[in-house]
PDB file of N, CA and C in Angstrom:
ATOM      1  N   UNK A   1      82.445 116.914 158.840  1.00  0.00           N
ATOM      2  CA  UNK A   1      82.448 115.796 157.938  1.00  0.00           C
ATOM      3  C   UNK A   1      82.140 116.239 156.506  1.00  0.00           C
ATOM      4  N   UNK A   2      81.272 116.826 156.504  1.00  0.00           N
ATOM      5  CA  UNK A   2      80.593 117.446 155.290  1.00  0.00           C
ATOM      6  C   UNK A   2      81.926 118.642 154.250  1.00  0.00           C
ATOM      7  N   UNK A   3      82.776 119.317 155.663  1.00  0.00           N
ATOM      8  CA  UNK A   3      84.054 120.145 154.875  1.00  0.00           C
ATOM      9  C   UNK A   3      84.960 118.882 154.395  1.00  0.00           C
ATOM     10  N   UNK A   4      85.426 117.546 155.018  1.00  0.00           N
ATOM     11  CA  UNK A   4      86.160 116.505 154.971  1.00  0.00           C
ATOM     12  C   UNK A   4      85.998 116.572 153.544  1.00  0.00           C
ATOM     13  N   UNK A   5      84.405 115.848 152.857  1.00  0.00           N
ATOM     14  CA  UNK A   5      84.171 115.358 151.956  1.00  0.00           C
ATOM     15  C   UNK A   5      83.954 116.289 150.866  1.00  0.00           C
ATOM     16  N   UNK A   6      83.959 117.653 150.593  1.00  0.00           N
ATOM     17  CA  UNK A   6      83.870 118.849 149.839  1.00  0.00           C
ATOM     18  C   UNK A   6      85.760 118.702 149.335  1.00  0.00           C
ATOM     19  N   UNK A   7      86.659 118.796 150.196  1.00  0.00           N
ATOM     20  CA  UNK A   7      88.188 118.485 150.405  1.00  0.00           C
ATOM     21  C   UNK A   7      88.368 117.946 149.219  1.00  0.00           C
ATOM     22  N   UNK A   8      87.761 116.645 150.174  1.00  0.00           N
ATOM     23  CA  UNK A   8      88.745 115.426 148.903  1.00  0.00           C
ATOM     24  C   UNK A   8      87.859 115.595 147.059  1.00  0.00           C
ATOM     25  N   UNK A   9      86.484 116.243 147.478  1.00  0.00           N
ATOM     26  CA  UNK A   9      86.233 116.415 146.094  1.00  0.00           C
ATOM     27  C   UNK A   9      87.315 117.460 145.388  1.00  0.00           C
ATOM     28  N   UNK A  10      87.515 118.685 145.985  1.00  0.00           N
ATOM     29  CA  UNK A  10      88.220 119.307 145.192  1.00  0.00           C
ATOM     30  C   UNK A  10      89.770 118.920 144.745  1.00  0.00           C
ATOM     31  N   UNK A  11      89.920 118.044 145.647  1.00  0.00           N
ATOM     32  CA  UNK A  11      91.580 117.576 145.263  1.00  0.00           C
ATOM     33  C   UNK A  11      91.258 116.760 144.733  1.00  0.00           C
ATOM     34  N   UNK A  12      90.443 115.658 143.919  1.00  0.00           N
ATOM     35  CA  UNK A  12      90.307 114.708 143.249  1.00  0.00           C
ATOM     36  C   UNK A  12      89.881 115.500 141.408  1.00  0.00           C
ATOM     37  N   UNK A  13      89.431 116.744 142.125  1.00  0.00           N
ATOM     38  CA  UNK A  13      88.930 117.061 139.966  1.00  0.00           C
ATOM     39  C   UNK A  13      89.838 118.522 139.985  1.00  0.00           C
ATOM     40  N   UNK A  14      90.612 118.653 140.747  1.00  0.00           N
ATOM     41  CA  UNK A  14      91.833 119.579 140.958  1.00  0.00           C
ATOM     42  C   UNK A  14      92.021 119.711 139.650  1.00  0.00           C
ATOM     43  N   UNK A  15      92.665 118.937 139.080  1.00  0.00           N
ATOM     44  CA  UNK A  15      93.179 118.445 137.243  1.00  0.00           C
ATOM     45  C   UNK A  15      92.113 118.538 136.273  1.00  0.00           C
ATOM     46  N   UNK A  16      91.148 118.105 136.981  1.00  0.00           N
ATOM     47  CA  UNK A  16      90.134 117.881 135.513  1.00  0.00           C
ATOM     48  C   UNK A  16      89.533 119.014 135.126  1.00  0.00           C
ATOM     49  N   UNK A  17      89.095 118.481 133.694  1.00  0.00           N
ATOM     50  CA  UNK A  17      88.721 119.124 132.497  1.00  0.00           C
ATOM     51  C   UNK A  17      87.550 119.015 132.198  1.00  0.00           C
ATOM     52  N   UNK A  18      86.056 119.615 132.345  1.00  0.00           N
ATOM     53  CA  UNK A  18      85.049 119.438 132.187  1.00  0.00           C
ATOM     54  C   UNK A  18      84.007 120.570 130.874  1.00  0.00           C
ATOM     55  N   UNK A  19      83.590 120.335 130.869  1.00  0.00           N
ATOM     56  CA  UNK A  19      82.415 120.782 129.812  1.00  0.00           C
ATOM     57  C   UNK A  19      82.296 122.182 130.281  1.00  0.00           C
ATOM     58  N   UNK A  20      82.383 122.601 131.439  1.00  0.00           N
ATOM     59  CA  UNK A  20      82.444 124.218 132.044  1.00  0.00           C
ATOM     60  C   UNK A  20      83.465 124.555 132.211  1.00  0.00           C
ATOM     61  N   UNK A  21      84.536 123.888 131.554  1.00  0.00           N
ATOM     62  CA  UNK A  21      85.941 124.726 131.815  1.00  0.00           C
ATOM     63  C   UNK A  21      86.347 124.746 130.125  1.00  0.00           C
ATOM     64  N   UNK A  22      85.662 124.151 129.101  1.00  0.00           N
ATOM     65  CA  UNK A  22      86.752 124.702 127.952  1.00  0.00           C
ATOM     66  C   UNK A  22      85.493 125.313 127.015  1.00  0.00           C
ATOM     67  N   UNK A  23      85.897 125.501 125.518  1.00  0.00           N
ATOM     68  CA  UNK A  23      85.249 126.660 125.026  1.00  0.00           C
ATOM     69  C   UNK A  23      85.296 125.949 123.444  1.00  0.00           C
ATOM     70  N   UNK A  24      85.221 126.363 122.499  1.00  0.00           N
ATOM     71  CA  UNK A  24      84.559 125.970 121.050  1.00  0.00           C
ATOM     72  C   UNK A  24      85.310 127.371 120.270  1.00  0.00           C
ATOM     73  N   UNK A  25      86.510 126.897 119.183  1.00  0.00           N
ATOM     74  CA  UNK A  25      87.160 127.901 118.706  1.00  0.00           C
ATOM     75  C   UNK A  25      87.030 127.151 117.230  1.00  0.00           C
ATOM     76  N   UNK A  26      87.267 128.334 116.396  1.00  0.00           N
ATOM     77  CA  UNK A  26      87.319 127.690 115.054  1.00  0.00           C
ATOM     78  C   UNK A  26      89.182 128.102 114.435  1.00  0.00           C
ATOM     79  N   UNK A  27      90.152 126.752 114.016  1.00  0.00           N
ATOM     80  CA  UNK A  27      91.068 127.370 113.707  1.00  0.00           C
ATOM     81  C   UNK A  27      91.086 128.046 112.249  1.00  0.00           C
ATOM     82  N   UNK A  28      91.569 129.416 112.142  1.00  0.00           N
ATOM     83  CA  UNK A  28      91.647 130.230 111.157  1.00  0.00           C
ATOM     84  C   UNK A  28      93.103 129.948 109.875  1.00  0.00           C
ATOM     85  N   UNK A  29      94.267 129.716 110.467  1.00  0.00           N
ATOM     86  CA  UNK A  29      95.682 129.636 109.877  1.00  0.00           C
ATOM     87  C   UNK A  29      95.991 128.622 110.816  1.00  0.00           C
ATOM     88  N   UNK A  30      96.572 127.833 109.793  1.00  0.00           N
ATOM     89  CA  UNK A  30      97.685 126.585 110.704  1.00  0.00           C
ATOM     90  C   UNK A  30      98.585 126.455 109.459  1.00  0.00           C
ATOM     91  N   UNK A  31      99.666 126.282 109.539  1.00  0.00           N
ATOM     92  CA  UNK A  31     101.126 125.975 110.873  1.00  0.00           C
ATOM     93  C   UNK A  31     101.061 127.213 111.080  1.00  0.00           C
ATOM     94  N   UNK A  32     101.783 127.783 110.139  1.00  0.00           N
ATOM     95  CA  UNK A  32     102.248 129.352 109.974  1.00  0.00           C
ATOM     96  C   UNK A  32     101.293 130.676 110.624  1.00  0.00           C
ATOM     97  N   UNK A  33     102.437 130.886 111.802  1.00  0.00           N
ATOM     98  CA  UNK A  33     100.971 132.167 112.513  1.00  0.00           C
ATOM     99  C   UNK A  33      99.443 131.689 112.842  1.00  0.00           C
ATOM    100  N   UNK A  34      99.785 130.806 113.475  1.00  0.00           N
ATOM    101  CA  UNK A  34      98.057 130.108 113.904  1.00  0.00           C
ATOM    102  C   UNK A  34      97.719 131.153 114.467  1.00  0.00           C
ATOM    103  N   UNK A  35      96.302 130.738 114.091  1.00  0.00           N
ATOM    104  CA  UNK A  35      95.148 131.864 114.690  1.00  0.00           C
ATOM    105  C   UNK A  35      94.085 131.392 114.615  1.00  0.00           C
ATOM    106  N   UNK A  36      93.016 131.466 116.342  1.00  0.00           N
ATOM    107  CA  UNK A  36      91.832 130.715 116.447  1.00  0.00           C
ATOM    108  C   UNK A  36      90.984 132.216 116.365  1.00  0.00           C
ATOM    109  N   UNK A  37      89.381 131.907 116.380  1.00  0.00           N
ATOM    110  CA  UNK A  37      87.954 132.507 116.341  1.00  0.00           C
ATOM    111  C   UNK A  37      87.198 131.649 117.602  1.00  0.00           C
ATOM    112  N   UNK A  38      87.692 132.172 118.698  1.00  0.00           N
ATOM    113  CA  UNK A  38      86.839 131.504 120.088  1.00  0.00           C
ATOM    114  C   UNK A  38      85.184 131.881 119.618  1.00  0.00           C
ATOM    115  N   UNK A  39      84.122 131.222 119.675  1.00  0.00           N
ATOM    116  CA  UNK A  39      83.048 131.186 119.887  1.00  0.00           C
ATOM    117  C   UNK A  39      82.698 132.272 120.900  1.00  0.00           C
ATOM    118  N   UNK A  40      82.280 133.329 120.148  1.00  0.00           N
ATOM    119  CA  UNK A  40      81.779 134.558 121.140  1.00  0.00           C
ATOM    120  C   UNK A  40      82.657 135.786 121.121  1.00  0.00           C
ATOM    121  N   UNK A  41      84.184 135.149 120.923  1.00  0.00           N
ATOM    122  CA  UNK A  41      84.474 136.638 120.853  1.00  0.00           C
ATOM    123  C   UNK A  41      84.587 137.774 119.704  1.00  0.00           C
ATOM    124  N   UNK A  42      84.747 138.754 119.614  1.00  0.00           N
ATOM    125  CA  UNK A  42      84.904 139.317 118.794  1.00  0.00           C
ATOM    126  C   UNK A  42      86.194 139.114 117.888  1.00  0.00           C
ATOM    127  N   UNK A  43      87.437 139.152 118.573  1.00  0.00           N
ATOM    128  CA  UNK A  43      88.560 139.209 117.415  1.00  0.00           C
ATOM    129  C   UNK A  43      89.508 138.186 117.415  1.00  0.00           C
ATOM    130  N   UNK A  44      90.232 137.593 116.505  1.00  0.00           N
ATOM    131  CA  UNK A  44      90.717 136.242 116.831  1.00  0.00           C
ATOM    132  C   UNK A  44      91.851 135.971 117.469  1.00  0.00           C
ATOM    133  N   UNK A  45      92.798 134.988 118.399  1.00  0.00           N
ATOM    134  CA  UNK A  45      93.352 135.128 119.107  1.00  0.00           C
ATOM    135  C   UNK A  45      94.860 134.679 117.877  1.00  0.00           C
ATOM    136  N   UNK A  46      95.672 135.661 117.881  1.00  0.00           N
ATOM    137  CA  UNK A  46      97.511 135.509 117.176  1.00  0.00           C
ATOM    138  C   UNK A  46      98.099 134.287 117.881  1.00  0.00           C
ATOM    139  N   UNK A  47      98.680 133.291 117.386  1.00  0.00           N
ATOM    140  CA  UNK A  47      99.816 132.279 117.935  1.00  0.00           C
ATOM    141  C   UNK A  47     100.609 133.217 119.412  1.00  0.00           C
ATOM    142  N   UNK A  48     100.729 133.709 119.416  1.00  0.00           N
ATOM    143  CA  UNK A  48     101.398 134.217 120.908  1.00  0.00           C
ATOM    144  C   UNK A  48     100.392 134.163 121.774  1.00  0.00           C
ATOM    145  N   UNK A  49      99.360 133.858 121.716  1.00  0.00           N
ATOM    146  CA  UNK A  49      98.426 133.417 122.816  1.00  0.00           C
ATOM    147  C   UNK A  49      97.768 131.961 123.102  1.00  0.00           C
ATOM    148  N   UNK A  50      98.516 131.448 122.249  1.00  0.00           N
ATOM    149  CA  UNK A  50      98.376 129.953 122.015  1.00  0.00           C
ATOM    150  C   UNK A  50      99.005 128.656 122.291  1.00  0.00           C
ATOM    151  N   UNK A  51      98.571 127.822 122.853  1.00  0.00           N
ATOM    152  CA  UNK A  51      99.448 126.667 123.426  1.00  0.00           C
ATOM    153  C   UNK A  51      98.717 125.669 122.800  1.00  0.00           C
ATOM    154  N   UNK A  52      99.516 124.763 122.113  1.00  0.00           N
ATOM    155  CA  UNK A  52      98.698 123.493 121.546  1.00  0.00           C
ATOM    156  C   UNK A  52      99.274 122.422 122.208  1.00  0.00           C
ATOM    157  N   UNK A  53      98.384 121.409 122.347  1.00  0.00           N
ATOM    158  CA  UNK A  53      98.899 119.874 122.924  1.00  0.00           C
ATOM    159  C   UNK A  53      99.935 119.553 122.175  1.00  0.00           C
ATOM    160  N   UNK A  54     101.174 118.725 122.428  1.00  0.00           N
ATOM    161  CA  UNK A  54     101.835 118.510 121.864  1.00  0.00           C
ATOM    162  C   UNK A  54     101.457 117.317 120.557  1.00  0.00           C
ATOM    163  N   UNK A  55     100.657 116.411 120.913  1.00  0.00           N
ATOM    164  CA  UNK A  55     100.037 115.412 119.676  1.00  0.00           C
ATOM    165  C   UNK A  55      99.519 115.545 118.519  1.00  0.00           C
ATOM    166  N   UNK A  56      99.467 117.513 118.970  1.00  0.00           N
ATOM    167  CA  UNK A  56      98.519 118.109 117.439  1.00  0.00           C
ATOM    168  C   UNK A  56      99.279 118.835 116.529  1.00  0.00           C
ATOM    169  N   UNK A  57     100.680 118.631 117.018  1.00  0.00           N
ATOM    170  CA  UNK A  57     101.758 119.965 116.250  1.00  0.00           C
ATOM    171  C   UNK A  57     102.539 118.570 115.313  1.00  0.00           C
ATOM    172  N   UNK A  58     103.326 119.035 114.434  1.00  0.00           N
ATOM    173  CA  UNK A  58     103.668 118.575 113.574  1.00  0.00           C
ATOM    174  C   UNK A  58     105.477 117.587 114.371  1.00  0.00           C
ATOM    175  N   UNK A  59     105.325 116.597 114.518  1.00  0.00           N
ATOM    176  CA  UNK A  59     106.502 116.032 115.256  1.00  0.00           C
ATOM    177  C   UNK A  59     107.469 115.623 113.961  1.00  0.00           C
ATOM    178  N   UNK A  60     108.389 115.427 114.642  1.00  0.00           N
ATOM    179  CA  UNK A  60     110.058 114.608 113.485  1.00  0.00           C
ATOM    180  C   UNK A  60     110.953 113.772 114.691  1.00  0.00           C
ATOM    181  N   UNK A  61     110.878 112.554 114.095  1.00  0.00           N
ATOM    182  CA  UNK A  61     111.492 111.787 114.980  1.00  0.00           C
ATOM    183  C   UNK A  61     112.912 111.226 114.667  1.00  0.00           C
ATOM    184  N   UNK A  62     114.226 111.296 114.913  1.00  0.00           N
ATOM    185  CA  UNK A  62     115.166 110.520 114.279  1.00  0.00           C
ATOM    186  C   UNK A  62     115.271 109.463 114.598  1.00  0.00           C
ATOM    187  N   UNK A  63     115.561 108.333 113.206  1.00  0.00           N
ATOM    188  CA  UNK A  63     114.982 107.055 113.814  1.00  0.00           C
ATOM    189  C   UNK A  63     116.254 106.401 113.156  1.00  0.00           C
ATOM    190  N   UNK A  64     116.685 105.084 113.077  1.00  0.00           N
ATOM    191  CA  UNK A  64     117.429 104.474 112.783  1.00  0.00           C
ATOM    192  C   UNK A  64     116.814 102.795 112.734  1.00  0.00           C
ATOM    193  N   UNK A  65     116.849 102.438 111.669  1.00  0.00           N
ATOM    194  CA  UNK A  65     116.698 101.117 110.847  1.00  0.00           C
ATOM    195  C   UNK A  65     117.757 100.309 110.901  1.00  0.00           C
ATOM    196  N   UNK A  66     117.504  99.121 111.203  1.00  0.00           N
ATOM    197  CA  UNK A  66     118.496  97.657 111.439  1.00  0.00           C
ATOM    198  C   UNK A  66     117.892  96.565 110.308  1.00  0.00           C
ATOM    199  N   UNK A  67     118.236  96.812 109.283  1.00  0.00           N
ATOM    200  CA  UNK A  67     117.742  95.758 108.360  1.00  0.00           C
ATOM    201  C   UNK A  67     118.623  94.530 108.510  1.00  0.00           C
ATOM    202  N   UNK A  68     117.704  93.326 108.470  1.00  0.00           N
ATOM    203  CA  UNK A  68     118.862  92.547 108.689  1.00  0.00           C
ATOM    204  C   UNK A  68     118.983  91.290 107.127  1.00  0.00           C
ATOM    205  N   UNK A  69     117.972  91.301 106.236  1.00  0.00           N
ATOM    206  CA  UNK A  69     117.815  90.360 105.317  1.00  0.00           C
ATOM    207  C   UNK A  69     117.513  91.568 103.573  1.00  0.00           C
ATOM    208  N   UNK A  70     118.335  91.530 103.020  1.00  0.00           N
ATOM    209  CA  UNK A  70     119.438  90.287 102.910  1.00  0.00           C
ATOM    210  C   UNK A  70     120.942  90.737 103.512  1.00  0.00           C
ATOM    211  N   UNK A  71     121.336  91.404 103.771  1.00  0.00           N
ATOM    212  CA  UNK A  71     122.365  91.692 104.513  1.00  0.00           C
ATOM    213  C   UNK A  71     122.374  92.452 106.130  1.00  0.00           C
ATOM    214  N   UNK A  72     122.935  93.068 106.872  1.00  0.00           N
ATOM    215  CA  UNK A  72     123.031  93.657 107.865  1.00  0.00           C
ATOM    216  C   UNK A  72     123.534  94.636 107.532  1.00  0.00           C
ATOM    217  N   UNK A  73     121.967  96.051 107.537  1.00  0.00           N
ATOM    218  CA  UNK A  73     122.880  96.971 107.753  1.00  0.00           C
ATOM    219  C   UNK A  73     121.709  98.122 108.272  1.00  0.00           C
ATOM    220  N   UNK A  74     122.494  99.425 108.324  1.00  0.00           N
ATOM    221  CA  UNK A  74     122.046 100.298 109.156  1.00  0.00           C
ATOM    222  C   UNK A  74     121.486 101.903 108.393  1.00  0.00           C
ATOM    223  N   UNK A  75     119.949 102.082 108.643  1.00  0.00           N
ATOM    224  CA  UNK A  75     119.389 103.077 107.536  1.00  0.00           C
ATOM    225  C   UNK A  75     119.118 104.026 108.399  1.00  0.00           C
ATOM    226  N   UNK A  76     119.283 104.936 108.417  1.00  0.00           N
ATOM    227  CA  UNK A  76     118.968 106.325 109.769  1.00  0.00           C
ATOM    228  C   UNK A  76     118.311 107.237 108.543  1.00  0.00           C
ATOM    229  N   UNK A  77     117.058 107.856 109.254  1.00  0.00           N
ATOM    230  CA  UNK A  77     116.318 108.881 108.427  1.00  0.00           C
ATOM    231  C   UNK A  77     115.163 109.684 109.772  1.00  0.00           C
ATOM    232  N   UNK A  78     114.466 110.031 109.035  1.00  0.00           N
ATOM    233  CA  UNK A  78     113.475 110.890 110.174  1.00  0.00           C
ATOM    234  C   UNK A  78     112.163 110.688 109.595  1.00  0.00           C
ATOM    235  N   UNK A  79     111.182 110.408 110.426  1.00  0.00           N
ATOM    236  CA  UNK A  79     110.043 109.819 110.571  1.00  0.00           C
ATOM    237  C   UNK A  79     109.338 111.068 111.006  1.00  0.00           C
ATOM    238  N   UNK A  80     108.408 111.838 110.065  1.00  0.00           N
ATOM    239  CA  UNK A  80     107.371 113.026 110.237  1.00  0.00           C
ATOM    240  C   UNK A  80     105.954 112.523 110.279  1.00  0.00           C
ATOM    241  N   UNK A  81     105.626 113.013 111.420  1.00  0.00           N
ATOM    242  CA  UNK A  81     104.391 112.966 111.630  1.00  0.00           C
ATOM    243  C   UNK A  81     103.484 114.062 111.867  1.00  0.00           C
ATOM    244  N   UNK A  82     102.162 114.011 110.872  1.00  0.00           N
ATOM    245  CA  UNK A  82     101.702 115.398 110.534  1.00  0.00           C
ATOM    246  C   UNK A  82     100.868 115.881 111.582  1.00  0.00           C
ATOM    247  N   UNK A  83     101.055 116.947 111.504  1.00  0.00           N
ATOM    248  CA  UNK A  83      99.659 117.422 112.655  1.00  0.00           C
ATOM    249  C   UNK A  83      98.172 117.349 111.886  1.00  0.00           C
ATOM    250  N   UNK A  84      97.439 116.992 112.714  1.00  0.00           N
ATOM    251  CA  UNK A  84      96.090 116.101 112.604  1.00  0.00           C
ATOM    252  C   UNK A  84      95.157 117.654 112.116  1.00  0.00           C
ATOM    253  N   UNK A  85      95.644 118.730 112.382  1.00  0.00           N
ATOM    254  CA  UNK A  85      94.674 119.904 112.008  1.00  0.00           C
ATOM    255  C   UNK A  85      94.849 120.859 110.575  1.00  0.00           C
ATOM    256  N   UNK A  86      93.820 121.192 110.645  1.00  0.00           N
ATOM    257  CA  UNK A  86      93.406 122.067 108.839  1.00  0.00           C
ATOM    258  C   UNK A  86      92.802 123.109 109.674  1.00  0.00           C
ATOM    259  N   UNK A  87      93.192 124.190 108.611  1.00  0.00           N
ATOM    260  CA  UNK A  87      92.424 125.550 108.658  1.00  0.00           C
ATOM    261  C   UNK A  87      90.775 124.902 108.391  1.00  0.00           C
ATOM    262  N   UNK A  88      90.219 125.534 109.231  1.00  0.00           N
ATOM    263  CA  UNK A  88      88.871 125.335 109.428  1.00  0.00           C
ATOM    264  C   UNK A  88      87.752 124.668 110.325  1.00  0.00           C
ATOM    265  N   UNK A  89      89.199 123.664 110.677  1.00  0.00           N
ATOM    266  CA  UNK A  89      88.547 122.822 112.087  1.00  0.00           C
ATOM    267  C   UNK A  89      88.231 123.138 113.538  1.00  0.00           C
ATOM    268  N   UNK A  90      86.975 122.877 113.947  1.00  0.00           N
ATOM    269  CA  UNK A  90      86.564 123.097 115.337  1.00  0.00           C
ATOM    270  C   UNK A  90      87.487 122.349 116.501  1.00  0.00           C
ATOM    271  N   UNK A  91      87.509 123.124 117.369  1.00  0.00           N
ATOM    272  CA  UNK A  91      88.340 123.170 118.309  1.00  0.00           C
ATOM    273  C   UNK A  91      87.929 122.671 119.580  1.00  0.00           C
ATOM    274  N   UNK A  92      88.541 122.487 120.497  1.00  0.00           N
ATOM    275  CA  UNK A  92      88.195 122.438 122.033  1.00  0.00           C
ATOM    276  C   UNK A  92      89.287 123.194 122.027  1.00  0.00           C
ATOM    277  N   UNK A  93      88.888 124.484 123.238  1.00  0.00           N
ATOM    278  CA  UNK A  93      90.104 124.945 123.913  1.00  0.00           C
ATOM    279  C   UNK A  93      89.720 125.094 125.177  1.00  0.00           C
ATOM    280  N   UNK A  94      90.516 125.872 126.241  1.00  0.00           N
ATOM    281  CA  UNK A  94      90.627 126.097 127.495  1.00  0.00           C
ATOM    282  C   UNK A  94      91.031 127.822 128.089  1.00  0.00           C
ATOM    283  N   UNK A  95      90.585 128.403 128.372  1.00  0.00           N
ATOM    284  CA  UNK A  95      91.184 129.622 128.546  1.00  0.00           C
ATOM    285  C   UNK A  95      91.901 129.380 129.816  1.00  0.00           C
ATOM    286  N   UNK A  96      93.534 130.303 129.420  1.00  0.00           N
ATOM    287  CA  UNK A  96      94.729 130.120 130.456  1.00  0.00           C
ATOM    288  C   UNK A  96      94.613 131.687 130.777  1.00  0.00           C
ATOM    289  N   UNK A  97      95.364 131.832 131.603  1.00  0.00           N
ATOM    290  CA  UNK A  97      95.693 133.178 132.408  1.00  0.00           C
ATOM    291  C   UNK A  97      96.417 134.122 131.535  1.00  0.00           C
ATOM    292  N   UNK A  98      96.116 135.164 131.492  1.00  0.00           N
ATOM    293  CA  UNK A  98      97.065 136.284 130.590  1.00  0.00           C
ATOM    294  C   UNK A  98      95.610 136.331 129.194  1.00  0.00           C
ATOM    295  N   UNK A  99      94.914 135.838 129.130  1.00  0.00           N
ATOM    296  CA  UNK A  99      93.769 135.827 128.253  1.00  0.00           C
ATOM    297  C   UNK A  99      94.643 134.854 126.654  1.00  0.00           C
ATOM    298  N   UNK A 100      95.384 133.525 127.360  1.00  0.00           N
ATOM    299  CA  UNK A 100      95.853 133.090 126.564  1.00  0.00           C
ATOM    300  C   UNK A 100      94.674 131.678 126.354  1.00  0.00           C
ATOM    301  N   UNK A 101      95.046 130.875 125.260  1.00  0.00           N
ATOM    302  CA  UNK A 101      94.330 129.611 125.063  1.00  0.00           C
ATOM    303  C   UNK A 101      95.301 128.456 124.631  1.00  0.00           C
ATOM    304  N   UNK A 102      94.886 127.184 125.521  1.00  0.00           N
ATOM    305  CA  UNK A 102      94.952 125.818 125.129  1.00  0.00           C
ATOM    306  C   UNK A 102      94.176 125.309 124.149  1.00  0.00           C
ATOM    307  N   UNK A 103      94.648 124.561 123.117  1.00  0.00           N
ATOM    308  CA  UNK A 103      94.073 124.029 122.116  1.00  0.00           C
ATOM    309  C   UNK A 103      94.641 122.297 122.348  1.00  0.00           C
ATOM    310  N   UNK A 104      93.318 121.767 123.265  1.00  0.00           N
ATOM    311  CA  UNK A 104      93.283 120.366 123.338  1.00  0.00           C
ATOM    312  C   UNK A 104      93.037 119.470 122.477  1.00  0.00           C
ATOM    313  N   UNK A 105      92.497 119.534 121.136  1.00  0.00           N
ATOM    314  CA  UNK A 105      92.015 119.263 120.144  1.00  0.00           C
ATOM    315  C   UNK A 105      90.850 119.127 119.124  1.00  0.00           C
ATOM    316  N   UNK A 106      90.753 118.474 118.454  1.00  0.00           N
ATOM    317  CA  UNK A 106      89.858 118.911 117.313  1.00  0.00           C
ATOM    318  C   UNK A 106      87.989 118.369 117.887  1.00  0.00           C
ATOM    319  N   UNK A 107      87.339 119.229 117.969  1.00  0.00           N
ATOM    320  CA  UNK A 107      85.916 118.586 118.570  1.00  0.00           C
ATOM    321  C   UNK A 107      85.024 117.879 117.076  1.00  0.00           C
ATOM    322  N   UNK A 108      85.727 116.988 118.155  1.00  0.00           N
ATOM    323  CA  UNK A 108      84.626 115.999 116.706  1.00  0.00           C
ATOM    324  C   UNK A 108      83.059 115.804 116.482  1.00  0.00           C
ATOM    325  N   UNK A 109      82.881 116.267 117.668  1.00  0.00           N
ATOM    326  CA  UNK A 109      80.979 116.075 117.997  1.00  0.00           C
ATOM    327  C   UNK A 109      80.268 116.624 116.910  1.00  0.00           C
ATOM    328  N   UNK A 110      81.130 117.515 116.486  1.00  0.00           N
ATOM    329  CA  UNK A 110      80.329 118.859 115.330  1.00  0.00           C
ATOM    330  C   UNK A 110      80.619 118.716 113.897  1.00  0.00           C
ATOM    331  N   UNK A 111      81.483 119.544 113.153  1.00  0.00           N
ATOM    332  CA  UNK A 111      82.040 119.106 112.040  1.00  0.00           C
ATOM    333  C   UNK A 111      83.363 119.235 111.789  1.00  0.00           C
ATOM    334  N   UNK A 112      84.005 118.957 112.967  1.00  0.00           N
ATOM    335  CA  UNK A 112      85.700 119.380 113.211  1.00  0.00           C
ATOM    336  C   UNK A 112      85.947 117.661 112.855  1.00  0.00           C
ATOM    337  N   UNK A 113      85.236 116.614 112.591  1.00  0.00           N
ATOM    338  CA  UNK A 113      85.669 115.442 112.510  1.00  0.00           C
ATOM    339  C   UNK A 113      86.585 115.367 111.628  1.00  0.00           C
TER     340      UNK A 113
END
């Protein structure tokens, strides 16, 4: 009973993300050649070891406009939306396999706000 209920714990936080699984990086360069300073290590990690959430990278959307007053007509352009990060901001990350890192986003607790 006791293996039953160990089971379903591990298949229930299978996914999750806790306070002992990610780490405190400071970003160094953004867009161009990002590069973090993980908390503790010695040297900083190059964009080829880096995966960012997609909500934090810089998006472009093509969009198309239906104005209808005073006439009917049709405005197509692209809608940029900036990424939320600056050189200097504290991080949450995650260490991935290959000694790569996830960058989940900006830790606001500290002074990454």
């Amino acid at each position: 009973m006791l293996n039953d209920a160990l089971k379903l714990l591990r298949e229930k936080t299978a996914g999750h993300i806790d306070a002992r699984d990610t780490e405190r990086a400071t970003l160094l360069s953004w867009p161009e050649s990002p590069t973090i300073q993980v908390d503790g290590d010695q040297e900083p990690y190059p964009a080829d070891k880096l995966v960012f959430a997609e909500y934090l990278q810089e998006r472009r959307i093509d969009t198309v406009f239906e104005v209808k007053q005073p006439a009917i007509s049709t405005l197509t352009g692209v809608l940029v939306l900036p990424s939320p990060l600056q050189v200097g901001d504290r991080l949450i990350v995650s260490r991935l396999t290959g000694q790569r890192y996830y960058i989940h986003g900006k830790d606001v607790g500290g002074s990454g706000g």
